[in-house]
Protein backbone atom coordinates (compact mmCIF):
# COMPACT_ATOMS: atom_id res chain seq x y z
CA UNK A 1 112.46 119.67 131.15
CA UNK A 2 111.45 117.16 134.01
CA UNK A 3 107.95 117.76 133.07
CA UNK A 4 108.69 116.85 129.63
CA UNK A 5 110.77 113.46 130.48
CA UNK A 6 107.52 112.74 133.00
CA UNK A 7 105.03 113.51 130.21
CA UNK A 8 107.14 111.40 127.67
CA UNK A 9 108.41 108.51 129.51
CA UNK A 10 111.42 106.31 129.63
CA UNK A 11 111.40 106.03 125.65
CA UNK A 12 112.39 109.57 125.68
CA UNK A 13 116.15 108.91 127.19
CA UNK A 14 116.99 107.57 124.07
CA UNK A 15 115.67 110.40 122.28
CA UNK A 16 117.30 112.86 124.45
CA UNK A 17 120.73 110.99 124.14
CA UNK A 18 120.35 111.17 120.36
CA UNK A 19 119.49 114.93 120.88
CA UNK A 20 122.76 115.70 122.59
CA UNK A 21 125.09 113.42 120.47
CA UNK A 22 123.88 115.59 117.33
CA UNK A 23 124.49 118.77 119.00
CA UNK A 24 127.81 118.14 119.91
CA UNK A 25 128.78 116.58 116.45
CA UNK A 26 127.44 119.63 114.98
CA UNK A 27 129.11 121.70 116.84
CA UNK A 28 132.38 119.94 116.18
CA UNK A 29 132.16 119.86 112.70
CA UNK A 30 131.34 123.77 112.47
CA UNK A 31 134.40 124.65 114.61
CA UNK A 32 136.73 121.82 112.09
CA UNK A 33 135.15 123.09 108.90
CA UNK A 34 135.78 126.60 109.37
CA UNK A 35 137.27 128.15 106.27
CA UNK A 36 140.19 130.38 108.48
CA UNK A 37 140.94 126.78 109.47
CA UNK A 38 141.25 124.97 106.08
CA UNK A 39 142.08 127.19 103.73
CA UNK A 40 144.32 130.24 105.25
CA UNK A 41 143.90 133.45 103.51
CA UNK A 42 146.83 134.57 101.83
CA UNK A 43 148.79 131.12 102.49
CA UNK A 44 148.30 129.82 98.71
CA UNK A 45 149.55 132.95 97.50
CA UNK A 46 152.42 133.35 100.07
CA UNK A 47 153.81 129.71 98.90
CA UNK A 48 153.62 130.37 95.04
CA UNK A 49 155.43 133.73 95.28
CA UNK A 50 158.12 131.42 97.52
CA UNK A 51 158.49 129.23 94.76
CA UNK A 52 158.53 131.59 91.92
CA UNK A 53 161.37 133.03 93.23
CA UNK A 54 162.55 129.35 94.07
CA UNK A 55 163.07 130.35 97.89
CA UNK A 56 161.51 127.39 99.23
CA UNK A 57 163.54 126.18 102.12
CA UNK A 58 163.12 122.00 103.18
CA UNK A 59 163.37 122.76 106.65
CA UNK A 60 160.56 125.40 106.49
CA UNK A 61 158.36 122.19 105.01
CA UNK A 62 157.17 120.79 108.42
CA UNK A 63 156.12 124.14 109.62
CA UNK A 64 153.51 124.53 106.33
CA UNK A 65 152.60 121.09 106.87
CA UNK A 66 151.80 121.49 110.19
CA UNK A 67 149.99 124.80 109.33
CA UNK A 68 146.43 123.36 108.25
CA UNK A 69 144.93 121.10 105.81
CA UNK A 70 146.16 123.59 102.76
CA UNK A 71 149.40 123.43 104.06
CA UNK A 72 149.82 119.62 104.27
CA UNK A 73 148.56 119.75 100.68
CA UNK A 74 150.91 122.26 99.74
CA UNK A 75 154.13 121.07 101.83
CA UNK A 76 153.31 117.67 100.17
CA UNK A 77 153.65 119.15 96.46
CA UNK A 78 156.98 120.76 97.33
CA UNK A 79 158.22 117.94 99.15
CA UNK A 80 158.03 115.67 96.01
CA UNK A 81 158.80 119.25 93.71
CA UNK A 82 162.07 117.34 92.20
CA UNK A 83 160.39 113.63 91.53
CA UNK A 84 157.93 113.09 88.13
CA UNK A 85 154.88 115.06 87.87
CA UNK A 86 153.37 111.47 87.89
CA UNK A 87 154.52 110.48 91.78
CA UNK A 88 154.11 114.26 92.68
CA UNK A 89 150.39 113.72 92.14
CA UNK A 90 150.68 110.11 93.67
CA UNK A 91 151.65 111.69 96.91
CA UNK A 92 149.21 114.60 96.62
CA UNK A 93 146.42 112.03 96.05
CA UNK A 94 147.29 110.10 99.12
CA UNK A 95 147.79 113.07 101.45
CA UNK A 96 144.47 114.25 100.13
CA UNK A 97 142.46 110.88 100.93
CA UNK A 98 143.77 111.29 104.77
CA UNK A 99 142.96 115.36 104.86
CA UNK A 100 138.95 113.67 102.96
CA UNK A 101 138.59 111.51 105.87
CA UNK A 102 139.18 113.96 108.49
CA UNK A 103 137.03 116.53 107.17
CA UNK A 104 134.65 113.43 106.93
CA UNK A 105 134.57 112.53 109.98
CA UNK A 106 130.88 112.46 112.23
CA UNK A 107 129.31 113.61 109.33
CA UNK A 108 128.00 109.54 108.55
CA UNK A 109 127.25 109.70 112.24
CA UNK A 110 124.97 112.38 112.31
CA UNK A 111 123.13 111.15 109.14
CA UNK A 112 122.67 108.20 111.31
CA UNK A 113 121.35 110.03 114.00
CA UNK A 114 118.60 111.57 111.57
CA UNK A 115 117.43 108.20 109.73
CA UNK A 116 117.52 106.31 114.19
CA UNK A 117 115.31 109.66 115.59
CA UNK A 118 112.62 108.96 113.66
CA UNK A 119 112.56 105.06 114.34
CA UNK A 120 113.06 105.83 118.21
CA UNK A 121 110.04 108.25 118.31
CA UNK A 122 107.97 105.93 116.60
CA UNK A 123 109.56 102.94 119.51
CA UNK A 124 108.37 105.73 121.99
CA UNK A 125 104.90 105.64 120.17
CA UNK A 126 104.13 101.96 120.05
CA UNK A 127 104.94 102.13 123.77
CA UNK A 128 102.28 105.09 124.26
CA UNK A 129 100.14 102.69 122.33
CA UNK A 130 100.77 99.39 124.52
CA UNK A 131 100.17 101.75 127.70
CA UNK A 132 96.57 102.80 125.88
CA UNK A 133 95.40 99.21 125.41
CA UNK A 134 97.06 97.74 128.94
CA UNK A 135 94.96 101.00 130.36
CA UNK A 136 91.57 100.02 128.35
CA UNK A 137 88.87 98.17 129.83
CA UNK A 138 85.30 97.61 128.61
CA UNK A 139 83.36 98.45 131.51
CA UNK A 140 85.51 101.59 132.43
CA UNK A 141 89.30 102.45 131.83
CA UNK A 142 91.15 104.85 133.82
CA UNK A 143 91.41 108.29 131.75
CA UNK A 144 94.35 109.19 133.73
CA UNK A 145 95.93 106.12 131.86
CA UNK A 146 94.86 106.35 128.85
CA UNK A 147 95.76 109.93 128.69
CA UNK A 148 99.34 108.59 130.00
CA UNK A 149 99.91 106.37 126.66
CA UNK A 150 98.92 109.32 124.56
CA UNK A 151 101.10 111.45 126.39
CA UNK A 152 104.18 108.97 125.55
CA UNK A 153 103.19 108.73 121.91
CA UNK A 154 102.58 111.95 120.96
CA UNK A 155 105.86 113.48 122.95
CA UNK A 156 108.04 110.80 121.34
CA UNK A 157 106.90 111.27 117.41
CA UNK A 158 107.50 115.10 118.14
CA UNK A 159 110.74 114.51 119.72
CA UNK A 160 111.94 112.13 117.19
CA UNK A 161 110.68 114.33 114.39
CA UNK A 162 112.45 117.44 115.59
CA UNK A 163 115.66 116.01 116.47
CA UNK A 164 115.89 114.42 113.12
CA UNK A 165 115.01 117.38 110.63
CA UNK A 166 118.11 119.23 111.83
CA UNK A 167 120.09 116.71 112.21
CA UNK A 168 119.40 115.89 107.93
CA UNK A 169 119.58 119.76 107.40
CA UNK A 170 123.41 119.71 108.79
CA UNK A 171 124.47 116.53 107.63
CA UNK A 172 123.57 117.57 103.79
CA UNK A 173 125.65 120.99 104.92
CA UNK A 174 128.44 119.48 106.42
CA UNK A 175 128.82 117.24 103.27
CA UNK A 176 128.39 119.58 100.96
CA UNK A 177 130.95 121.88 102.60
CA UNK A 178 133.46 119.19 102.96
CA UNK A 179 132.69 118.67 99.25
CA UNK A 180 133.75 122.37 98.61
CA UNK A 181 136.56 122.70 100.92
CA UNK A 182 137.92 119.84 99.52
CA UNK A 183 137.54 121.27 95.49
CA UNK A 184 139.75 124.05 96.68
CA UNK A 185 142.63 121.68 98.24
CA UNK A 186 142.72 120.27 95.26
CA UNK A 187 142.73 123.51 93.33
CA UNK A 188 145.32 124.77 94.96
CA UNK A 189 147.85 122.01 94.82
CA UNK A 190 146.69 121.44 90.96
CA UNK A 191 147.98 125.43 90.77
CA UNK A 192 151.22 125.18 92.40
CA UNK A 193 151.82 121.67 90.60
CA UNK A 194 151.45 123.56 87.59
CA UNK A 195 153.65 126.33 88.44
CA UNK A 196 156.27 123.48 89.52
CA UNK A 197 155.79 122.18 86.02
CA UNK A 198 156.36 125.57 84.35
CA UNK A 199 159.72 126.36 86.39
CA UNK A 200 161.18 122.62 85.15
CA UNK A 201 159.92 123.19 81.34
């Protein structure tokens, strides 16, 4: 690792600071996206039977909210369960803007990350190239310094290129799964709104 921060020069710290920011917003989001974590198996399920047999308790409410992101969504239709279908989905649509943003969140970051790599390898490269010329001279360069400035360029268009393509790749999956996790919030609160509806008919 030394030899490559020697070989690449100081360009590369930004590089490597870019590298380590992505990792550990990727590794965030996988651990807050996790499907266990949003959508609890059997929890939809549990809560409809509840309220099919209209045993839904309020003081049992800030437990399900508390539960995960289905169970805001869900504690948040029961909450409102005796109010107009209209502010039922006002206060489902508001809930579900806050639980968006936080399964949202770093994923603009680390597209930013991907589009800046790119631009700092090719910083690191025009520096390679300014260390070429400053080495040049007509009636004999040193090769040691010209080999230098190639060095830098070469190490920092790699390095910007390779932290960038992964950085895209899980930035396109992270929104897309948000994307999805989010359809099935909504699903499931459109479900037990409907069964709501049913029960008052």
């Amino acid at each position: 690792m030394l030899t490559l921060i020697h070989a690449a020069g100081w360009p590369v710290w930004f590089l490597l600071a870019c590298s380590i920011l992505a990792l550990g917003l990727i590794l965030e989001r996988l651990l807050a996206l996790r499907s266990k974590r949003i959508l609890p198996a059997g929890l939809a399920r549990q809560i409809s039977e509840l309220t099919a047999q209209n045993r839904v308790q309020d003081d049992s409410l800030p437990r399900l909210y508390d539960n995960s992101p289905l169970g805001r969504v869900l504690a948040t239709v029961l909450k409102h369960r005796l109010q107009t279908p209209a502010l039922r989905e006002a206060a489902v649509e508001a809930e579900g803007k806050d639980i968006s943003y936080q399964l949202n969140k770093y994923i603009p970051a680390l597209g930013t990350i991907a589009v800046i790599a790119p631009l700092l390898g090719l910083f690191g490269t025009v520096i390679g190239m300014i260390d070429i010329f400053a080495a040049y001279d007509p009636a004999g360069g040193d090769p040691s310094l010209i080999a230098r400035g190639i060095s830098v360029a070469l190490y920092n268009t790699a390095l910007g290129i390779l932290i960038a393509v992964p950085a895209m790749i899980f930035h396109r999956y992270f929104r897309s799964r948000a994307d999805y996790l989010l359809h099935c919030l909504e699903s499931e609160a459109g479900a037990l709104d409907r069964l709501l509806a049913q029960r008052a008919a």
